[in-house]
PDB file of N, CA and C in Angstrom:
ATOM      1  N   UNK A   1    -144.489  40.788  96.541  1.00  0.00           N
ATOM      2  CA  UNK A   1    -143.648  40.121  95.575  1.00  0.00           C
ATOM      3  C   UNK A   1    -142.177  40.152  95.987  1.00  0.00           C
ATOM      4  N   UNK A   2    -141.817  40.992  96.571  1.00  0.00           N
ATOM      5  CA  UNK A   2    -140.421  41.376  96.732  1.00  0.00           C
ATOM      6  C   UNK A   2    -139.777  40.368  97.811  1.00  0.00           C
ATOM      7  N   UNK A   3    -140.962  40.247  99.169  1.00  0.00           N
ATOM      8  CA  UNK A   3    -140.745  39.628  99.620  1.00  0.00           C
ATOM      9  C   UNK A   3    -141.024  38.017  99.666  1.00  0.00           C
ATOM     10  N   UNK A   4    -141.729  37.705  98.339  1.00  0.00           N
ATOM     11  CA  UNK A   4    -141.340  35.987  97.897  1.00  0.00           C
ATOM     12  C   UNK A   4    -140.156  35.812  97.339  1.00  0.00           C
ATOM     13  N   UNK A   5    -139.635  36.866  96.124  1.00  0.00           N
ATOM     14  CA  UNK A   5    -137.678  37.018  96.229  1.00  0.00           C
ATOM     15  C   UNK A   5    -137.322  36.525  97.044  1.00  0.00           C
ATOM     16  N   UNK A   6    -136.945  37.225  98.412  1.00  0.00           N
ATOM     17  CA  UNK A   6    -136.301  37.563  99.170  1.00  0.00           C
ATOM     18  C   UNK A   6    -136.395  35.840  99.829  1.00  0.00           C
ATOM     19  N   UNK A   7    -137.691  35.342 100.150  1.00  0.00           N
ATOM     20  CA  UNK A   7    -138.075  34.174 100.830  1.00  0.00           C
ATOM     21  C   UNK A   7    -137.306  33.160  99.899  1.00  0.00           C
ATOM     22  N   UNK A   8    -137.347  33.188  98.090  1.00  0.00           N
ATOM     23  CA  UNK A   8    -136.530  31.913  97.148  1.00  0.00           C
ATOM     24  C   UNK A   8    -135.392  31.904  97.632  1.00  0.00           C
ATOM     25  N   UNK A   9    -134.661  33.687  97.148  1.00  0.00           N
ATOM     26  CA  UNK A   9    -133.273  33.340  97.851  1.00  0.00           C
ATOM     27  C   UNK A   9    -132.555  32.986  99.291  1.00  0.00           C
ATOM     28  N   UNK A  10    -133.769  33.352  99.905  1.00  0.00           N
ATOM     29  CA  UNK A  10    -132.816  32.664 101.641  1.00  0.00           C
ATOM     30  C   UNK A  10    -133.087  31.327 101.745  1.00  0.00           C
ATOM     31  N   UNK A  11    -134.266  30.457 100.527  1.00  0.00           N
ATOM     32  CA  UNK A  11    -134.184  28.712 100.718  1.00  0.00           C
ATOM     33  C   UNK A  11    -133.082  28.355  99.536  1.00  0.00           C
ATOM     34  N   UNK A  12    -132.778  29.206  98.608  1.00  0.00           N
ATOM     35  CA  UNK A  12    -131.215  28.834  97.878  1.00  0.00           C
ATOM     36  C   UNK A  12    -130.736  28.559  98.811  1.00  0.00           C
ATOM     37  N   UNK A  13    -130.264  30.120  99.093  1.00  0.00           N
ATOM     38  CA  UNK A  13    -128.752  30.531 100.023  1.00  0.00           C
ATOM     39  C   UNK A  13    -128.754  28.922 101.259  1.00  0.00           C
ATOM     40  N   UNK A  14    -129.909  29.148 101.839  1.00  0.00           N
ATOM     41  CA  UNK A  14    -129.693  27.521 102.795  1.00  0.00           C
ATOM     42  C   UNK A  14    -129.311  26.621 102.289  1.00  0.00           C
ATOM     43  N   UNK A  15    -129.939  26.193 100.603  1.00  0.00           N
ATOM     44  CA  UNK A  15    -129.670  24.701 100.020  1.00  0.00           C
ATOM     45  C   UNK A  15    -128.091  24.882  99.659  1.00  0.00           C
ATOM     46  N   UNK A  16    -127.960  25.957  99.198  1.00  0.00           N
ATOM     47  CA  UNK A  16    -126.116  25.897  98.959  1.00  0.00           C
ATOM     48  C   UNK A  16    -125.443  25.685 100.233  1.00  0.00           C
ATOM     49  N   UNK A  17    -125.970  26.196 101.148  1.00  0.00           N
ATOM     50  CA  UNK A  17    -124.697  26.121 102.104  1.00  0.00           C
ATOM     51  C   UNK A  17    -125.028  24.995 102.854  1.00  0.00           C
ATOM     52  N   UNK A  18    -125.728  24.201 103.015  1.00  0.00           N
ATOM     53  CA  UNK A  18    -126.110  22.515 103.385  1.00  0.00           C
ATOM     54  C   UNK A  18    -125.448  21.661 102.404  1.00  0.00           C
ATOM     55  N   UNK A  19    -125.372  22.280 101.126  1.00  0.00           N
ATOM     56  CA  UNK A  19    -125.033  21.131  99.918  1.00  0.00           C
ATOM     57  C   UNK A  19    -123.735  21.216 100.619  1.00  0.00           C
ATOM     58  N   UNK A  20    -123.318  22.522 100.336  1.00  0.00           N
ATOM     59  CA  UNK A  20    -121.311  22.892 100.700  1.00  0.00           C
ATOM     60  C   UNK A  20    -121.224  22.188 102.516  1.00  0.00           C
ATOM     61  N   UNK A  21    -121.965  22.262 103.327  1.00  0.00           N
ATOM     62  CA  UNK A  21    -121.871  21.258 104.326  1.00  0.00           C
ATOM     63  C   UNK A  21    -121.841  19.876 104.151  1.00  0.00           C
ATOM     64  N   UNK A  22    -122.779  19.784 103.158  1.00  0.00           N
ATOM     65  CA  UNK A  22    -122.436  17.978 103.459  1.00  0.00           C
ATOM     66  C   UNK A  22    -121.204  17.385 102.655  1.00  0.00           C
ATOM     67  N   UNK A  23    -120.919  18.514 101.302  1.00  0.00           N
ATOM     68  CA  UNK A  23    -120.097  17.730 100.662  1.00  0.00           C
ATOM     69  C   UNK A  23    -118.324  18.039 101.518  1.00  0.00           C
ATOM     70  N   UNK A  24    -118.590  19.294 102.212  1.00  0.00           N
ATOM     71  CA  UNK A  24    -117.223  18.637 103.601  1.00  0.00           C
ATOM     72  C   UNK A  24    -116.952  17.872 104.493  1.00  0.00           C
ATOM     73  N   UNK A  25    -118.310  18.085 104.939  1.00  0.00           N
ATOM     74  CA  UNK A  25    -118.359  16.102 105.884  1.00  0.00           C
ATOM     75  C   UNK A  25    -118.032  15.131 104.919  1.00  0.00           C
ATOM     76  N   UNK A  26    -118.231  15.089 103.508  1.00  0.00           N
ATOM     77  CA  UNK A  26    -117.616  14.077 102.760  1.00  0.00           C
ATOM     78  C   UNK A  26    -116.099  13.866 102.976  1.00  0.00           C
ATOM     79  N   UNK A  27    -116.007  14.757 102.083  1.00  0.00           N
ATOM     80  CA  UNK A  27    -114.327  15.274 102.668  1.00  0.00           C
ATOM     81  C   UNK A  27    -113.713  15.016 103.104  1.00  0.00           C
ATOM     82  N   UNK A  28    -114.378  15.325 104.549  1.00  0.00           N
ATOM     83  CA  UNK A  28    -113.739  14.967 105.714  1.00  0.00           C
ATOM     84  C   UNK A  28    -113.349  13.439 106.058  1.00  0.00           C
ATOM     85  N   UNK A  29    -114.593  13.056 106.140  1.00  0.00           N
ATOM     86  CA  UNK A  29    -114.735  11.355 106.279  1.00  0.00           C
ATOM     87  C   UNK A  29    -113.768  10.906 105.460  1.00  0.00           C
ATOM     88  N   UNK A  30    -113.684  11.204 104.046  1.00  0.00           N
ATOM     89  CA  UNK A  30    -112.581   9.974 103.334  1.00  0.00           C
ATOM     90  C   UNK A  30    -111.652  10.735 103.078  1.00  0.00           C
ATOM     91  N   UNK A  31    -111.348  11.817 104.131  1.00  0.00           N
ATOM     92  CA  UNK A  31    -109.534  12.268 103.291  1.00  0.00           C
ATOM     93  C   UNK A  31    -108.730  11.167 103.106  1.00  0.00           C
ATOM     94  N   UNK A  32    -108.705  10.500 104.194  1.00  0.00           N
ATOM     95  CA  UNK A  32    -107.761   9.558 104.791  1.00  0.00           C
ATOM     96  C   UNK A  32    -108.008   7.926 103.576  1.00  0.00           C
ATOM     97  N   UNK A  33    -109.056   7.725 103.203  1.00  0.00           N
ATOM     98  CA  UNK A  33    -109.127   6.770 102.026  1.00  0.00           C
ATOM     99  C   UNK A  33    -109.447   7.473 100.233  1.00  0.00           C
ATOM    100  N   UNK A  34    -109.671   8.675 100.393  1.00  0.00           N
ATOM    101  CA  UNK A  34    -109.312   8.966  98.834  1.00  0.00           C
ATOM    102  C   UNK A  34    -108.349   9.389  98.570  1.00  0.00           C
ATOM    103  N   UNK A  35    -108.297   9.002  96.858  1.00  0.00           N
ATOM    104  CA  UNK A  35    -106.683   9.375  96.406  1.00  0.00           C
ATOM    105  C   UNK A  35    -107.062   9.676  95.185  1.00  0.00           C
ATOM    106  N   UNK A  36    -106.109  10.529  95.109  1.00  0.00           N
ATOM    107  CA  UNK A  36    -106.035  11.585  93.496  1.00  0.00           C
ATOM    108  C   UNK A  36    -107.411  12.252  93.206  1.00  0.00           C
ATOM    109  N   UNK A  37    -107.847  11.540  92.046  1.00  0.00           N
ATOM    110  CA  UNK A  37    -109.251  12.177  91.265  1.00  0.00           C
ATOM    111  C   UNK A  37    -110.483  12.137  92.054  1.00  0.00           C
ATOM    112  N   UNK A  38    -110.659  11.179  92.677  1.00  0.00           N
ATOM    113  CA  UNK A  38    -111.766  11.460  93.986  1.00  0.00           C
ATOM    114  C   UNK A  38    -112.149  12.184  94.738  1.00  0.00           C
ATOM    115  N   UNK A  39    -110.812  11.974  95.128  1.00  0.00           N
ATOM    116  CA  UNK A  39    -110.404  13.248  96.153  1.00  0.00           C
ATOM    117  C   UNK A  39    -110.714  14.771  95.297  1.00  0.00           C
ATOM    118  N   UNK A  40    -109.929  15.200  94.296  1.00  0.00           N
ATOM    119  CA  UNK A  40    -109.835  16.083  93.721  1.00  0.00           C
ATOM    120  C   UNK A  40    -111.597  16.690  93.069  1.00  0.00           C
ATOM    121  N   UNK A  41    -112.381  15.720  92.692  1.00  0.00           N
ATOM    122  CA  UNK A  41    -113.540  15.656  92.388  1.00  0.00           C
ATOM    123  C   UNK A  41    -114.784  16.452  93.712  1.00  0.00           C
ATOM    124  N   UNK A  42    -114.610  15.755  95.033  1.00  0.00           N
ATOM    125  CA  UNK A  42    -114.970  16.236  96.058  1.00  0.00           C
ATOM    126  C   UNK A  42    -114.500  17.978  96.152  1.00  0.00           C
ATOM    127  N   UNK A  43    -113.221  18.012  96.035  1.00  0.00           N
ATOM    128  CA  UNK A  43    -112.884  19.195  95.693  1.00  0.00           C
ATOM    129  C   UNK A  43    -113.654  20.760  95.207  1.00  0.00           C
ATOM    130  N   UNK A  44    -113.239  20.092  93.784  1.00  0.00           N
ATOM    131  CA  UNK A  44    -114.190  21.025  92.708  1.00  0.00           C
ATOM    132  C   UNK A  44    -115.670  21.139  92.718  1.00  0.00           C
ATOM    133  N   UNK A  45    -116.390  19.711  93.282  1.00  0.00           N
ATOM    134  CA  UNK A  45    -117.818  20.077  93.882  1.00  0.00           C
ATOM    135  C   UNK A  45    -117.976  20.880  94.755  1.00  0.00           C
ATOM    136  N   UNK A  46    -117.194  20.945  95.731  1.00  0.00           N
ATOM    137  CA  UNK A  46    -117.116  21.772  97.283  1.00  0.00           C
ATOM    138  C   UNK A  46    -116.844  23.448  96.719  1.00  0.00           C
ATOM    139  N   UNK A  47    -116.164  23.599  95.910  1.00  0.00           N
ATOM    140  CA  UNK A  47    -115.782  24.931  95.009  1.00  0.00           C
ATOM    141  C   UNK A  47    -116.912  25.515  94.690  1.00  0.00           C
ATOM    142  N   UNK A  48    -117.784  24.174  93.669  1.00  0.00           N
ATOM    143  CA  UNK A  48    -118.809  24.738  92.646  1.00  0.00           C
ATOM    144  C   UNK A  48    -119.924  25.375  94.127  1.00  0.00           C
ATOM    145  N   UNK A  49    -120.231  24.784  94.422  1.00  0.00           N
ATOM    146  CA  UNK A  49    -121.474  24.840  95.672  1.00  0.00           C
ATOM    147  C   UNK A  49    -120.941  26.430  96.195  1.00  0.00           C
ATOM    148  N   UNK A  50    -119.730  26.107  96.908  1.00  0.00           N
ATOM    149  CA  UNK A  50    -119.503  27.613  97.546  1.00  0.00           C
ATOM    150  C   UNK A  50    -119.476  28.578  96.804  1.00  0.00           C
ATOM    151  N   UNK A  51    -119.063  28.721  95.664  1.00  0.00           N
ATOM    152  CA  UNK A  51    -119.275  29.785  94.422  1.00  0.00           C
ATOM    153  C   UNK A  51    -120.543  30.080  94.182  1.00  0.00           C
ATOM    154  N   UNK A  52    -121.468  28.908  93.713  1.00  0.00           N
ATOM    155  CA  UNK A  52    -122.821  29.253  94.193  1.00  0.00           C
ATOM    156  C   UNK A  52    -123.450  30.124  95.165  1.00  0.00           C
ATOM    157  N   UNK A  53    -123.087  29.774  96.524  1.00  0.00           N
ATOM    158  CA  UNK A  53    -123.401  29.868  97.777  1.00  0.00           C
ATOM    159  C   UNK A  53    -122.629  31.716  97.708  1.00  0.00           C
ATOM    160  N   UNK A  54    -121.752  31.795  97.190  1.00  0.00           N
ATOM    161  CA  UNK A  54    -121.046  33.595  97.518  1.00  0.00           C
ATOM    162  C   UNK A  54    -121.984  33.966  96.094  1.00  0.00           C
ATOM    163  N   UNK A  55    -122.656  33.416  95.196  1.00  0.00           N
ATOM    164  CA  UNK A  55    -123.255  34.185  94.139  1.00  0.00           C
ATOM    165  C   UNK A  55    -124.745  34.261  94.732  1.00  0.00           C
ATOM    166  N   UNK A  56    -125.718  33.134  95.024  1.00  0.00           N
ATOM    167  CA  UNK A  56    -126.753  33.973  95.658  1.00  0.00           C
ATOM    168  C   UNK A  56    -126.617  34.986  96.823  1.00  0.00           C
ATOM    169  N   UNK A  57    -125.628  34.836  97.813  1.00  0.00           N
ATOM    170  CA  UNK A  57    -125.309  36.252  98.353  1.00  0.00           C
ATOM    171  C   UNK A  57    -124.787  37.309  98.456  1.00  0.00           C
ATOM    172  N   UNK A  58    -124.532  37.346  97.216  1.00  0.00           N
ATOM    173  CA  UNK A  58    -124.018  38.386  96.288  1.00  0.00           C
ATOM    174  C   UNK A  58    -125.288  38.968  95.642  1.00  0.00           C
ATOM    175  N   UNK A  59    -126.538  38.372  95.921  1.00  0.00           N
ATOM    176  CA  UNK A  59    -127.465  38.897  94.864  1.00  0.00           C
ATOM    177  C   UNK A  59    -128.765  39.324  96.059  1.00  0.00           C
ATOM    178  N   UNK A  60    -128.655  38.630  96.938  1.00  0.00           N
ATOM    179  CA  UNK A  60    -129.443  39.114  98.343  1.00  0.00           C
ATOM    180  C   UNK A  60    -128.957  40.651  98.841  1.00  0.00           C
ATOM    181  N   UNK A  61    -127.167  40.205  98.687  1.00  0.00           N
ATOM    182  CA  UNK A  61    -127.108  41.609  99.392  1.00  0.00           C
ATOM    183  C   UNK A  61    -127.256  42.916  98.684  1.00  0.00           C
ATOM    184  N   UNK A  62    -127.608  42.600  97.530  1.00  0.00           N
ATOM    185  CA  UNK A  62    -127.833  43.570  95.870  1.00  0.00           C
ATOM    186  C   UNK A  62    -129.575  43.999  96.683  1.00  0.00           C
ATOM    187  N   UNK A  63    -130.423  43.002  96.684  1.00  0.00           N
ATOM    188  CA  UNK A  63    -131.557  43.558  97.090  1.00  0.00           C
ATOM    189  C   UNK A  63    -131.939  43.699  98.471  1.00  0.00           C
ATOM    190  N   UNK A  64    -131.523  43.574  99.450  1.00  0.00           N
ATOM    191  CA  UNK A  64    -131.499  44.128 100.628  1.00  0.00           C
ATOM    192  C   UNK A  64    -130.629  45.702 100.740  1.00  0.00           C
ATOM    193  N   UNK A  65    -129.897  45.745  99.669  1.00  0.00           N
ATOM    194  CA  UNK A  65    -129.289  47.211  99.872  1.00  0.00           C
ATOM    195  C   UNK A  65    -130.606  48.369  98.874  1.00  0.00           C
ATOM    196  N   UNK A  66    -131.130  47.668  98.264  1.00  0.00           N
ATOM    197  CA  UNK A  66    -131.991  48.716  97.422  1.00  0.00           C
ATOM    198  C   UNK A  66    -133.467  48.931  98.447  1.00  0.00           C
ATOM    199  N   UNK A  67    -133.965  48.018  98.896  1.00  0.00           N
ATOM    200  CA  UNK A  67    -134.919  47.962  99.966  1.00  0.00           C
ATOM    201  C   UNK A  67    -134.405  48.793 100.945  1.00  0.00           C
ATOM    202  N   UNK A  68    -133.124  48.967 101.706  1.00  0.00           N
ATOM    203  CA  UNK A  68    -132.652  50.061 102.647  1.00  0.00           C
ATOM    204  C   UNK A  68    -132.670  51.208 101.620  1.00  0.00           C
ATOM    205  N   UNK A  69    -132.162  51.570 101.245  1.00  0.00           N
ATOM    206  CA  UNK A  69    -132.082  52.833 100.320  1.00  0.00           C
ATOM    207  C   UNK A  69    -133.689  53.319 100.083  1.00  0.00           C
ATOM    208  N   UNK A  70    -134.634  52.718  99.536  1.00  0.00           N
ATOM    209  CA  UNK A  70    -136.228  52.794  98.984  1.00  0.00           C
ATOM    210  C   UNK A  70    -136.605  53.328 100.648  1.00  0.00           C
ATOM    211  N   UNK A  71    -136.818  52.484 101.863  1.00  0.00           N
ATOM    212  CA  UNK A  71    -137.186  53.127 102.798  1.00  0.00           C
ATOM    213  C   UNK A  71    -136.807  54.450 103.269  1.00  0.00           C
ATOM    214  N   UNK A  72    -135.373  54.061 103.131  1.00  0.00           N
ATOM    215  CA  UNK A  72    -134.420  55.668 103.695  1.00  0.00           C
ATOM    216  C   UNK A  72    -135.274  56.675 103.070  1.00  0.00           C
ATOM    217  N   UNK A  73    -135.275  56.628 101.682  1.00  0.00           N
ATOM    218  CA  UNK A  73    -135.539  57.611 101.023  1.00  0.00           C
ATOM    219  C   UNK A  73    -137.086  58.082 101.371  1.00  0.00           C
ATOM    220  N   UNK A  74    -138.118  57.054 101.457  1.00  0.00           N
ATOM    221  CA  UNK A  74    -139.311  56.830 102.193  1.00  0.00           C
ATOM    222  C   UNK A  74    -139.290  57.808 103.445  1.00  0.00           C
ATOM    223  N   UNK A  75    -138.389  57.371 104.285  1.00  0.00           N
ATOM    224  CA  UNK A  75    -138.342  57.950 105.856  1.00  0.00           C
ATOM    225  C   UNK A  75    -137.971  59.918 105.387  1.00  0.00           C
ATOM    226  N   UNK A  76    -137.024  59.843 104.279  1.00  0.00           N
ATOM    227  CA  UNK A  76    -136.707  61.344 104.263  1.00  0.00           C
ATOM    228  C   UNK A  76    -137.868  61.778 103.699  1.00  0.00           C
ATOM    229  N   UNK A  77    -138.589  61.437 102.984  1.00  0.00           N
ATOM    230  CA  UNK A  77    -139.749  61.852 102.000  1.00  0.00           C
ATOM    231  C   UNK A  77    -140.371  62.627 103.229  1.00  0.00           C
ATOM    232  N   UNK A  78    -141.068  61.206 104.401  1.00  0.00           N
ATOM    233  CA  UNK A  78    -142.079  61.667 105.134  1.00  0.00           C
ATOM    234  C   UNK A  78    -141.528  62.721 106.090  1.00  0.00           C
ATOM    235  N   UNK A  79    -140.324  62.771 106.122  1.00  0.00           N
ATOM    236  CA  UNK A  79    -140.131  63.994 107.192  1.00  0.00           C
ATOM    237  C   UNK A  79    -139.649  64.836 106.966  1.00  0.00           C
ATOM    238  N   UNK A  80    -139.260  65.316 105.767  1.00  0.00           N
ATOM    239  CA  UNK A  80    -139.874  66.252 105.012  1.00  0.00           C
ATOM    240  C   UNK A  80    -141.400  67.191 104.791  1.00  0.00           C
ATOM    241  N   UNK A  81    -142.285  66.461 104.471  1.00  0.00           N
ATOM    242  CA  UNK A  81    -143.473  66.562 104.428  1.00  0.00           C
ATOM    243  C   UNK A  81    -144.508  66.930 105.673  1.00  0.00           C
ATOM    244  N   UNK A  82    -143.594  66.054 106.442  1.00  0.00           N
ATOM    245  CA  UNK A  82    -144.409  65.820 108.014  1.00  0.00           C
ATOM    246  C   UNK A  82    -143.350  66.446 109.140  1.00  0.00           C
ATOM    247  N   UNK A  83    -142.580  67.646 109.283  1.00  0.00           N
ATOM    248  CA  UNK A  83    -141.538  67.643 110.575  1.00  0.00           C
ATOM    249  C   UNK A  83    -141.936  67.804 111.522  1.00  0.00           C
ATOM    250  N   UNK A  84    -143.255  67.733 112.151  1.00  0.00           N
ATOM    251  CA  UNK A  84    -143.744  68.323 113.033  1.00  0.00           C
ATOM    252  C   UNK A  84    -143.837  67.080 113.896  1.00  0.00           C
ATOM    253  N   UNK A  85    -144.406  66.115 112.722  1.00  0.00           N
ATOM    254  CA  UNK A  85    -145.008  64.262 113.025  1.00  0.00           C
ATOM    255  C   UNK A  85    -143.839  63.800 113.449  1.00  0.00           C
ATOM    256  N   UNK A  86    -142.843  64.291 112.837  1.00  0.00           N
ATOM    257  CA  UNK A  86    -141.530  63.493 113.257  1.00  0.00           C
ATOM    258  C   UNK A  86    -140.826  63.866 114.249  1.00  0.00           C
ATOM    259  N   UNK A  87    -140.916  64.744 114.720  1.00  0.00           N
ATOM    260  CA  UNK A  87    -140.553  65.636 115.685  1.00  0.00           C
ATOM    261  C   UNK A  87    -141.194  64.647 116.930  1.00  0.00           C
ATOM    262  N   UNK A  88    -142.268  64.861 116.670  1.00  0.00           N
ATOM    263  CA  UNK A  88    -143.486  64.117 117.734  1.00  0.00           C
ATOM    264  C   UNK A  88    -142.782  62.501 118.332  1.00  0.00           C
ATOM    265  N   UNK A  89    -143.133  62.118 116.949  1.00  0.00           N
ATOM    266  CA  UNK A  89    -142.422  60.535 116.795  1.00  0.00           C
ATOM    267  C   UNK A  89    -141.523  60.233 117.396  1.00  0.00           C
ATOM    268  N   UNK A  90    -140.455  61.079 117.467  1.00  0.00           N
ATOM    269  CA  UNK A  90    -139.156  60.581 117.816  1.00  0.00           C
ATOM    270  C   UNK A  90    -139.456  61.088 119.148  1.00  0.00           C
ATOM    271  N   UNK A  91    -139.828  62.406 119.675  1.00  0.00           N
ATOM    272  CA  UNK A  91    -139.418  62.475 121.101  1.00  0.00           C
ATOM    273  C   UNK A  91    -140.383  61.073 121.924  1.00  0.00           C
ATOM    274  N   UNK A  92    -141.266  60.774 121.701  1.00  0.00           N
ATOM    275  CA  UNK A  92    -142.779  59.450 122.070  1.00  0.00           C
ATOM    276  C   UNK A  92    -141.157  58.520 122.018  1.00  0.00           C
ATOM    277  N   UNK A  93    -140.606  57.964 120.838  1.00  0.00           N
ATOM    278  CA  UNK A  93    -139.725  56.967 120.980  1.00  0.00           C
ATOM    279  C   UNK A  93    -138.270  57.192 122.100  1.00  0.00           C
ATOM    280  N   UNK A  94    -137.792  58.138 122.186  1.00  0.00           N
ATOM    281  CA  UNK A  94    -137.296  58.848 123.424  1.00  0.00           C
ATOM    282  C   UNK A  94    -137.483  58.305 124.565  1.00  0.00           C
ATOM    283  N   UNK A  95    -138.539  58.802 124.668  1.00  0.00           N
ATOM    284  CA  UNK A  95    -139.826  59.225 126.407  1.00  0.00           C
ATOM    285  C   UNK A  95    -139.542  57.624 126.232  1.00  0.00           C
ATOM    286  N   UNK A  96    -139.774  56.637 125.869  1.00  0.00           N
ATOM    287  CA  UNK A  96    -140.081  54.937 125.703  1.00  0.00           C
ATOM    288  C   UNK A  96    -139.016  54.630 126.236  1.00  0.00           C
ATOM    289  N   UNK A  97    -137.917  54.500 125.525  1.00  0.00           N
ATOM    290  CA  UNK A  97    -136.612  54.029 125.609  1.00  0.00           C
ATOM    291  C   UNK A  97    -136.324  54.781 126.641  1.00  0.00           C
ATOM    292  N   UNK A  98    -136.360  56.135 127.309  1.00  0.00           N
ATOM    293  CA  UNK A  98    -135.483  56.532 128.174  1.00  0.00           C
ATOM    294  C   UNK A  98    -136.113  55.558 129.399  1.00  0.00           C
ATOM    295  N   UNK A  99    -137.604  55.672 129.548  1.00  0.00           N
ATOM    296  CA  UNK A  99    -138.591  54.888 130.795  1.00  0.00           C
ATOM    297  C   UNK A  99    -138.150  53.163 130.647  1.00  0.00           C
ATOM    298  N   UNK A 100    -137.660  52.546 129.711  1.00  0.00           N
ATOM    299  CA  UNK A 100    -137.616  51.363 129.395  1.00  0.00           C
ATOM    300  C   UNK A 100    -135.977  51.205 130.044  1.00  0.00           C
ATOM    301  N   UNK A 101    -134.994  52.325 129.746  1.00  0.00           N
ATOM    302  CA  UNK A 101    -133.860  51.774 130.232  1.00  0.00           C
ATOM    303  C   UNK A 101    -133.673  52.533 131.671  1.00  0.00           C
ATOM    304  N   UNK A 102    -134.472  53.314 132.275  1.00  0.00           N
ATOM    305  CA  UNK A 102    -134.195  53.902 133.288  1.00  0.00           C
ATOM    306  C   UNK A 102    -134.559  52.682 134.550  1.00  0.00           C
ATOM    307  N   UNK A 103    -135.543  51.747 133.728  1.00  0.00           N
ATOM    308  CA  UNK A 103    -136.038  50.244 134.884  1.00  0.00           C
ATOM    309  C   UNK A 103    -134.941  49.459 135.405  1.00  0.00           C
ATOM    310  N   UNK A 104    -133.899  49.538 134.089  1.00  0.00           N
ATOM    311  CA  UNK A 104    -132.930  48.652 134.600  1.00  0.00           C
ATOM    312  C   UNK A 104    -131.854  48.832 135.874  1.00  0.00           C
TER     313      UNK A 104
END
């Protein structure tokens, strides 16, 4: 479940920041022929979208920080419980990485 969340908000977070893309290519294209309220209109759309766009990631980075924290706490649980496993674990990941960068 957590991770169909996670999947809505990263096709928001895209649709906002495509909307806030296209409506600057708007922008862009008619600085040079809009005037006043048009112009100003393009504006405040381009605002609304990016406000959008900093509020769903404002709310991603709310649950990607509780998911780090839940594992952390996960990882201390088990090695706690297990120091022997972890002990193990880590030197195996060691021995890997040291043989993996000693190739280069």
């Amino acid at each position: 479940m957590p991770q169909t969340s996670a999947k809505t908000q990263q096709t928001e977070l895209q649709a906002d920041f495509q909307a806030l893309i296209n409506d600057a290519e708007k922008l862009l294209q008619h600085a040079a022929s809009l005037a006043g309220d048009h112009a100003d209109e393009l504006r405040e759309q381009i605002q609304r979208n990016l406000q959008r766009a900093r509020d769903t990631l404002g709310a991603s980075e709310t649950k990607v920080r509780e998911q780090g924290n839940a594992a952390r706490q996960a990882g201390e649980a088990y090695v706690q419980s297990n120091p022997w496993q972890a002990v193990g674990i880590a030197a195996g990941v060691g021995l890997f990485l040291g043989l993996l960068l000693g190739r280069r």
